[in-house]
N, C-alpha and C. Protein backbone atom coordinates (compact mmCIF):
# COMPACT_ATOMS: atom_id res chain seq x y z
N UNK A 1 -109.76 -60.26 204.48
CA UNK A 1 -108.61 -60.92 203.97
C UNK A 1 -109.02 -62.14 203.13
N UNK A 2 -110.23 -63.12 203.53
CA UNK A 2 -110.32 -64.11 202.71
C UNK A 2 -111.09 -63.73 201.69
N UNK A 3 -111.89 -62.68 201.57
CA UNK A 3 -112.60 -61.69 200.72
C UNK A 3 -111.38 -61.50 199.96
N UNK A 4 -110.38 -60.64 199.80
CA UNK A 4 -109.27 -60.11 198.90
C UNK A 4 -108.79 -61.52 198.15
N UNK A 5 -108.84 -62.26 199.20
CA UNK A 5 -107.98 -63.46 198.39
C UNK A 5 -108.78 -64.61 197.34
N UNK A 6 -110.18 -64.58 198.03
CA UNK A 6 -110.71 -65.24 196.66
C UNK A 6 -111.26 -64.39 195.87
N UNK A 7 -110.67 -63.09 195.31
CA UNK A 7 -111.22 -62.48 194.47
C UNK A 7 -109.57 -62.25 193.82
N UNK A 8 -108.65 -62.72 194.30
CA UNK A 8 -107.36 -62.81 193.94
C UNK A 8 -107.57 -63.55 192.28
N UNK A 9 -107.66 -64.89 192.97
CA UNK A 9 -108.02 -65.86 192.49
C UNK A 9 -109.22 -66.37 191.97
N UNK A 10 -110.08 -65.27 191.77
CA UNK A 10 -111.54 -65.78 190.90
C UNK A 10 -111.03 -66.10 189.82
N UNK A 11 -110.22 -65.07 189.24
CA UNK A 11 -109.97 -65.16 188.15
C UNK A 11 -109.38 -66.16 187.31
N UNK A 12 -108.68 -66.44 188.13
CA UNK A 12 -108.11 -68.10 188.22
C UNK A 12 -108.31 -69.12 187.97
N UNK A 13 -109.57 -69.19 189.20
CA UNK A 13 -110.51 -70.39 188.97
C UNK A 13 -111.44 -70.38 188.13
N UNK A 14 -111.86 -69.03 187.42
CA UNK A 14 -112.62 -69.12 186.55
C UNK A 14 -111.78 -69.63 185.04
N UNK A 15 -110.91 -69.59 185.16
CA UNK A 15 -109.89 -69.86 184.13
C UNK A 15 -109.69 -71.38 183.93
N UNK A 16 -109.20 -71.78 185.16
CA UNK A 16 -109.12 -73.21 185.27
C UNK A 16 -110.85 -74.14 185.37
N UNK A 17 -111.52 -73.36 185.87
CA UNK A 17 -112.85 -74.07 185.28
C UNK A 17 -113.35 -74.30 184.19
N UNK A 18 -112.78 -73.30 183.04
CA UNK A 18 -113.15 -73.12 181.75
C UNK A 18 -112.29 -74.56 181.15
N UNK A 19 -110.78 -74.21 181.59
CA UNK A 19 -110.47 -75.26 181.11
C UNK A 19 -110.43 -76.67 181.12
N UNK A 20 -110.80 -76.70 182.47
CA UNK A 20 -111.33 -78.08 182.76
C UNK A 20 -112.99 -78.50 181.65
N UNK A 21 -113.54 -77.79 181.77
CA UNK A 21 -114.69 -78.19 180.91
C UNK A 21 -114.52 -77.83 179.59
N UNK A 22 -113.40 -77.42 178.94
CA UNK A 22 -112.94 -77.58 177.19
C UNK A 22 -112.34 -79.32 177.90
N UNK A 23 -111.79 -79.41 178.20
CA UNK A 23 -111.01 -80.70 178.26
C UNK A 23 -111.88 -81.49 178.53
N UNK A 24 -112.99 -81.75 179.17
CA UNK A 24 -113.98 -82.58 179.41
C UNK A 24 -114.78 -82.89 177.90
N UNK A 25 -115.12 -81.68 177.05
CA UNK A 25 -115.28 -81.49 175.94
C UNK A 25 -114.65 -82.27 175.13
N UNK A 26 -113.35 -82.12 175.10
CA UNK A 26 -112.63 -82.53 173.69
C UNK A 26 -112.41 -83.88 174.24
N UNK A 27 -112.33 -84.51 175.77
CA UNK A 27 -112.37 -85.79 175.47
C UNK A 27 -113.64 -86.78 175.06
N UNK A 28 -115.00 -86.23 175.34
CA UNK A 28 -116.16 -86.52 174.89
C UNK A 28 -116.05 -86.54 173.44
N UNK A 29 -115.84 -85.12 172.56
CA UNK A 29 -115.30 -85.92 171.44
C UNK A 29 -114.79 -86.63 170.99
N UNK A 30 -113.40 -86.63 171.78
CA UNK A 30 -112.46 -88.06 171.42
C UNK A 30 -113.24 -89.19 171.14
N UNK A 31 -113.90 -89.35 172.52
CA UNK A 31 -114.40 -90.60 172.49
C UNK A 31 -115.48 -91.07 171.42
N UNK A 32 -116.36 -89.94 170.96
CA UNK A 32 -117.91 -89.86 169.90
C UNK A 32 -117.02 -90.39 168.69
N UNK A 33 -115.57 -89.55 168.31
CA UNK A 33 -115.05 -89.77 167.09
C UNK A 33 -114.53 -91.51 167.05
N UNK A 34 -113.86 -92.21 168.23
CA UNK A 34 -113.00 -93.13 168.39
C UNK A 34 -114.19 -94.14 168.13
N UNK A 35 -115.45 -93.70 168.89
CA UNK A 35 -116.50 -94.90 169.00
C UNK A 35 -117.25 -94.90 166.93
N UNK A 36 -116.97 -93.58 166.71
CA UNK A 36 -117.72 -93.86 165.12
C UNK A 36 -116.49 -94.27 164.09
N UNK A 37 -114.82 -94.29 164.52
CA UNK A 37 -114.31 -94.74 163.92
C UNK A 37 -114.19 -96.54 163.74
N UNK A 38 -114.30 -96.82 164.76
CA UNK A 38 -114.64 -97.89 165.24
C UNK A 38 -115.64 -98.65 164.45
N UNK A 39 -116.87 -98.50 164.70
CA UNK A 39 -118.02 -98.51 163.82
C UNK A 39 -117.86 -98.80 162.49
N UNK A 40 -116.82 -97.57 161.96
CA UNK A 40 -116.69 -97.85 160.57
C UNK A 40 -115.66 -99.21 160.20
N UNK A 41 -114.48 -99.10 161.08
CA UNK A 41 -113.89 -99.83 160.72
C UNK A 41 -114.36 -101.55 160.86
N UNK A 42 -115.71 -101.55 161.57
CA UNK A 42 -116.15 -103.11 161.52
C UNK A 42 -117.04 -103.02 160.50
N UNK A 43 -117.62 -102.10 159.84
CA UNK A 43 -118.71 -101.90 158.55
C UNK A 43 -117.40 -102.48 157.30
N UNK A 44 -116.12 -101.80 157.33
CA UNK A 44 -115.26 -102.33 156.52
C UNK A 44 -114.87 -103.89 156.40
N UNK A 45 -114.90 -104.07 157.75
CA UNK A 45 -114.07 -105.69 158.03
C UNK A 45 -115.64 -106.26 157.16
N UNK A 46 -116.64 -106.11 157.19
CA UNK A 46 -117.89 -106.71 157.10
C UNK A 46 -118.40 -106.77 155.56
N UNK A 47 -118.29 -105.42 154.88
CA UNK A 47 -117.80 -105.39 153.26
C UNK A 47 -116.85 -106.19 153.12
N UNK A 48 -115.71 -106.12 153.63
CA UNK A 48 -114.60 -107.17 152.61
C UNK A 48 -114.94 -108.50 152.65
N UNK A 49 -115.22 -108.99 153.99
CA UNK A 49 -115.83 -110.46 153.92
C UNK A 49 -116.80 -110.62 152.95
N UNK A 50 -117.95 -109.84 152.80
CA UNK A 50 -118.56 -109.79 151.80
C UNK A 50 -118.13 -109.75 150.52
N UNK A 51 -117.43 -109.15 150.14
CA UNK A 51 -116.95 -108.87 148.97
C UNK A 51 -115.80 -110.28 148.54
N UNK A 52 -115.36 -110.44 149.57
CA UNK A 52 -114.75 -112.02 149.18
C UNK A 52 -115.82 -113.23 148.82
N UNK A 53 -116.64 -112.80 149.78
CA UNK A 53 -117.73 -114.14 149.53
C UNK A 53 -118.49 -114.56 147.68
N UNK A 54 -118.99 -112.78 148.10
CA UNK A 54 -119.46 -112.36 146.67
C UNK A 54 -118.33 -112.89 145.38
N UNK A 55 -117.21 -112.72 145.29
CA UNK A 55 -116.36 -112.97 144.45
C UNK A 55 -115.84 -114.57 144.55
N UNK A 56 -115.73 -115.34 145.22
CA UNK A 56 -115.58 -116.56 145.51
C UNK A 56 -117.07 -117.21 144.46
N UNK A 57 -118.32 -116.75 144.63
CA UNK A 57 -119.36 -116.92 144.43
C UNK A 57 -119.53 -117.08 142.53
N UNK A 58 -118.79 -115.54 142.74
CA UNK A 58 -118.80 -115.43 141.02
C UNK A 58 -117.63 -116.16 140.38
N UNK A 59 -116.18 -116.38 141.26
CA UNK A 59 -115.70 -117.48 140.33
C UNK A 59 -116.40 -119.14 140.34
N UNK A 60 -117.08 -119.00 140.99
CA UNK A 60 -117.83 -120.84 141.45
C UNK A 60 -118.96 -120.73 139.67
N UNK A 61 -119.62 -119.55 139.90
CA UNK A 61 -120.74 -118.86 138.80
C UNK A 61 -120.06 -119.35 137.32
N UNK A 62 -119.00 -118.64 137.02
CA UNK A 62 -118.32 -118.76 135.96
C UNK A 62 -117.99 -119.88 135.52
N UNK A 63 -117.18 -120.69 136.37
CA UNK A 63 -116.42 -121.96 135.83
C UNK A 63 -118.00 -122.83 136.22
N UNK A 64 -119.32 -122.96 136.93
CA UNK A 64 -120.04 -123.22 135.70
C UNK A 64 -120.92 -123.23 134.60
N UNK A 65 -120.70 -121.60 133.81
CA UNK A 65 -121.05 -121.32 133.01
C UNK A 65 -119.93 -121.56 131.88
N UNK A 66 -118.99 -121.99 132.24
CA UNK A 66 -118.09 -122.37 131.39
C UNK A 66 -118.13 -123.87 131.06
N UNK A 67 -118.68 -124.75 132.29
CA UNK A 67 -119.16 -126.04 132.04
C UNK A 67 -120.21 -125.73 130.79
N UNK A 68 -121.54 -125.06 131.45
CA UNK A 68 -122.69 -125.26 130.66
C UNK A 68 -122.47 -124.78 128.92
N UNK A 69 -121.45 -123.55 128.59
CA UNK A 69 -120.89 -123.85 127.54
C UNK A 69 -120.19 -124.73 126.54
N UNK A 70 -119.57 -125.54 127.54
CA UNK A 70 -118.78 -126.69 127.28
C UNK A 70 -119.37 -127.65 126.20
N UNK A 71 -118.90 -128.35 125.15
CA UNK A 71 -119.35 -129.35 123.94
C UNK A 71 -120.14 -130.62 125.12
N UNK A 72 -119.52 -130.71 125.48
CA UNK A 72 -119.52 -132.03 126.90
C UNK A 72 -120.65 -132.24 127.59
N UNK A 73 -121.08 -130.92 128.09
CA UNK A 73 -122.33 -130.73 128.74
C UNK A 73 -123.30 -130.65 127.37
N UNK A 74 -123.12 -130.38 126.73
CA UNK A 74 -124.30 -129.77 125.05
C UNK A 74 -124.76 -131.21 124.93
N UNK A 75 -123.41 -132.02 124.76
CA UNK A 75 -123.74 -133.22 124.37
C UNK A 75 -124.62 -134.14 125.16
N UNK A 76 -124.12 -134.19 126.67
CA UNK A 76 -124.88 -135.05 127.39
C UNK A 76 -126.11 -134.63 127.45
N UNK A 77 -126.43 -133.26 127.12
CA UNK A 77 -128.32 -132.71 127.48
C UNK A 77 -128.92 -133.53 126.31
N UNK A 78 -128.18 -133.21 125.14
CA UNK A 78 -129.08 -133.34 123.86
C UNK A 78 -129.43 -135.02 124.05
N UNK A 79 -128.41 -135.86 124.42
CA UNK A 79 -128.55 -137.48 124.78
C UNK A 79 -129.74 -137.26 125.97
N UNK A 80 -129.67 -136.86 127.02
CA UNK A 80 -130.50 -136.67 128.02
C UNK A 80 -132.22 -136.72 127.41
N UNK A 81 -132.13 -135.36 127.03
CA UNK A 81 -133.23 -134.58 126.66
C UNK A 81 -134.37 -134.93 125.58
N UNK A 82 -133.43 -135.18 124.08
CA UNK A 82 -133.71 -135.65 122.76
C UNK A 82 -133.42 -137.00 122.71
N UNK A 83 -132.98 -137.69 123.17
CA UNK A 83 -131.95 -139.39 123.10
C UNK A 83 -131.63 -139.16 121.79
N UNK A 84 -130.27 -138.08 121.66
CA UNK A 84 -129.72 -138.26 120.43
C UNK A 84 -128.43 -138.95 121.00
N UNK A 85 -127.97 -139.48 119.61
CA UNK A 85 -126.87 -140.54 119.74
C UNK A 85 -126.01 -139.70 118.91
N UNK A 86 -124.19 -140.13 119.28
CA UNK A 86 -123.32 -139.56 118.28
C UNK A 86 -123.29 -141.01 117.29
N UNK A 87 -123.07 -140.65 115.42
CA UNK A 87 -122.31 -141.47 114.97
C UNK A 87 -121.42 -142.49 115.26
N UNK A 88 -120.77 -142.68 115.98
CA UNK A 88 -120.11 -144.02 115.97
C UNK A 88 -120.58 -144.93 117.45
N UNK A 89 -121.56 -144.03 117.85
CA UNK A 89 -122.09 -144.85 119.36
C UNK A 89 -123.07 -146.02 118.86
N UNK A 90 -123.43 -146.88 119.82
CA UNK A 90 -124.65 -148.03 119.60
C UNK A 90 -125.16 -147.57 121.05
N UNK A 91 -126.52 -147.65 121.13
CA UNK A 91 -127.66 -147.74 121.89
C UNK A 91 -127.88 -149.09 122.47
N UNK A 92 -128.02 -149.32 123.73
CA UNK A 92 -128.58 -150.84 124.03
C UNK A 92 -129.63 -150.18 125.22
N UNK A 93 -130.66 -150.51 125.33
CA UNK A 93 -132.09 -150.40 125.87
C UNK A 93 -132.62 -151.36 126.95
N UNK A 94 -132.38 -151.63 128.08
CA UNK A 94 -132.64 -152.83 129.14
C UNK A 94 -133.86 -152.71 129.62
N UNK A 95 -135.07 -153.18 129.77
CA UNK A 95 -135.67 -152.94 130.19
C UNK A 95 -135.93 -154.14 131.84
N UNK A 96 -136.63 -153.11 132.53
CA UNK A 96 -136.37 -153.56 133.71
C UNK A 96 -137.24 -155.06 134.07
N UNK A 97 -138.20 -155.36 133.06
CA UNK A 97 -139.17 -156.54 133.20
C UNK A 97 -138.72 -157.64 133.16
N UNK A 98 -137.63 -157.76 132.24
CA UNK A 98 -136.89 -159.28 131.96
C UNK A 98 -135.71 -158.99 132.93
N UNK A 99 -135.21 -158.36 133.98
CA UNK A 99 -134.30 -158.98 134.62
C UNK A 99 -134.62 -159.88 135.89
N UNK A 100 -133.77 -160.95 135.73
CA UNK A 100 -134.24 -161.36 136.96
C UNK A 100 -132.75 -161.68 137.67
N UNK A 101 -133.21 -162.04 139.18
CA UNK A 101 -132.36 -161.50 140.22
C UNK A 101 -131.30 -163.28 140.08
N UNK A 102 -130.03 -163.40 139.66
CA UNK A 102 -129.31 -164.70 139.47
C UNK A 102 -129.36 -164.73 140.96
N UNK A 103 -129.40 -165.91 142.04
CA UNK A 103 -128.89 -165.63 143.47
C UNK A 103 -127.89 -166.76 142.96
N UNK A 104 -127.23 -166.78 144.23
CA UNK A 104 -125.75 -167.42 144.64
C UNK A 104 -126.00 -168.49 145.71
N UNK A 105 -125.31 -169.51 145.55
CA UNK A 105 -125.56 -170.44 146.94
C UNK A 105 -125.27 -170.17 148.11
N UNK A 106 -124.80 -168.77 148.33
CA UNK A 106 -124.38 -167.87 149.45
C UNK A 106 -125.89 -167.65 149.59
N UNK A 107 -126.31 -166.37 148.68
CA UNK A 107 -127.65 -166.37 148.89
C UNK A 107 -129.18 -166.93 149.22
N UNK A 108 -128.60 -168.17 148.76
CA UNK A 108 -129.64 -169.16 148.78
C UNK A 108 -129.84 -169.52 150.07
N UNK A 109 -128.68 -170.15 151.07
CA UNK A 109 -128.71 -170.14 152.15
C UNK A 109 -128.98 -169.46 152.97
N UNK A 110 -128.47 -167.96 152.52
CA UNK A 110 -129.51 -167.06 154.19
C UNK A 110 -130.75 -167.31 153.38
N UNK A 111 -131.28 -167.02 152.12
CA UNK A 111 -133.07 -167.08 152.06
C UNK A 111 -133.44 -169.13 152.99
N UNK A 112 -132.42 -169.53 153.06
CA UNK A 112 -132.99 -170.43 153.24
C UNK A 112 -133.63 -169.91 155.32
N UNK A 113 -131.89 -169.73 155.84
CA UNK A 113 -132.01 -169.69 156.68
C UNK A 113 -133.10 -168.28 158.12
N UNK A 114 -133.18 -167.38 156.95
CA UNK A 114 -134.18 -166.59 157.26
C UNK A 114 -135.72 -167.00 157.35
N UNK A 115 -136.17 -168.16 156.30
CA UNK A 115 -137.72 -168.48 156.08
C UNK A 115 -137.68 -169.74 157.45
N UNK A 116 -136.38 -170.19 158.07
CA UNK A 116 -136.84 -170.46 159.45
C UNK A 116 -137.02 -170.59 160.52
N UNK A 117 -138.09 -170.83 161.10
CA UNK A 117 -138.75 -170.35 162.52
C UNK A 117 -137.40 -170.23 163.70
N UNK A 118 -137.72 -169.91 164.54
CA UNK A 118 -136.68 -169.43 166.10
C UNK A 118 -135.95 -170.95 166.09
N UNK A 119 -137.70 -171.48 166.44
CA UNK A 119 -137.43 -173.01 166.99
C UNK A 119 -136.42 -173.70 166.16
N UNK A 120 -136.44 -173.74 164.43
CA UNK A 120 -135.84 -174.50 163.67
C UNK A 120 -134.61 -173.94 163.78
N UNK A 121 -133.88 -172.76 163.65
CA UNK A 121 -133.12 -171.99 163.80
C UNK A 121 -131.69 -172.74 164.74
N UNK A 122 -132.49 -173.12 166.09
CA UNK A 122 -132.07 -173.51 167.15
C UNK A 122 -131.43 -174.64 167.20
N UNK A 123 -132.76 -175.53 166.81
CA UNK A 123 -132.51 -177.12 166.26
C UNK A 123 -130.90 -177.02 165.22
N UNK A 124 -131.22 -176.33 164.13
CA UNK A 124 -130.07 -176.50 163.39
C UNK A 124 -128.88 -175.79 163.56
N UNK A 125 -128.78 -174.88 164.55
CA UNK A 125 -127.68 -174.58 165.36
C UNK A 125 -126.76 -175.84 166.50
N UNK A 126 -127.59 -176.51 166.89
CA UNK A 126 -127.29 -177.62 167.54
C UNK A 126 -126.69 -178.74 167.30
N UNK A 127 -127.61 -179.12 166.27
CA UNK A 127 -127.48 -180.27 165.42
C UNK A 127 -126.20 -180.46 164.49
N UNK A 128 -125.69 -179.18 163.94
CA UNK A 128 -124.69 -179.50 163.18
C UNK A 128 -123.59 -180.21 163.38
């Protein structure tokens, strides 16, 4: 009798075993496909940031190659570079040997009060 009956039902279970392991199947795919969609979709998020950066980059590029085109910039190199002057400018030339430092009677006083000692320092803290 239990002979008849699981041969009732082999068939059965061979049925439902099959389908249990397609279904085990197709969710393993699920998951291979979900995990490489995935994947892609952070390769995308990762291009566009890029691609913003990149383009942020090239408008920064442009506006200044649009400087370095510019009369403005031409002009200040050639002054830079050549010391050319425009027509209606004057040149004045300082050189650094003849300046000397004007001090102030502000100034004068800390040089005074710096050149002295702790001790004197003290004294004339007192004394005033």
């Amino acid at each position: 009798m239990i002979r008849k009956r699981w041969q009732e039902h082999s068939s059965m279970r061979i049925v439902l075993g099959v389908c249990i392991v397609l279904a085990m199947y197709q969710m393993y795919t699920y998951a291979v496909k979900s995990y490489q969609d995935y994947q892609i979709n952070q390769q995308i998020k990762d291009s566009e940031a890029e691609i913003s950066k990149l383009e942020s980059e090239n408008r920064l590029m442009q506006e200044y190659l649009k400087y370095l085109s510019s009369e403005a910039y031409k002009e200040k190199e050639a002054k830079r570079i050549k010391n050319v002057k425009n027509p209606n400018e004057e040149v004045f030339v300082i050189k650094q040997e003849g300046l000397e430092k004007v001090s102030s009677q502000e100034d004068q006083a800390i040089m005074q009060w710096q050149s002295l000692s702790t001790m004197g320092r003290w004294w004339k803290f007192f004394t005033r």
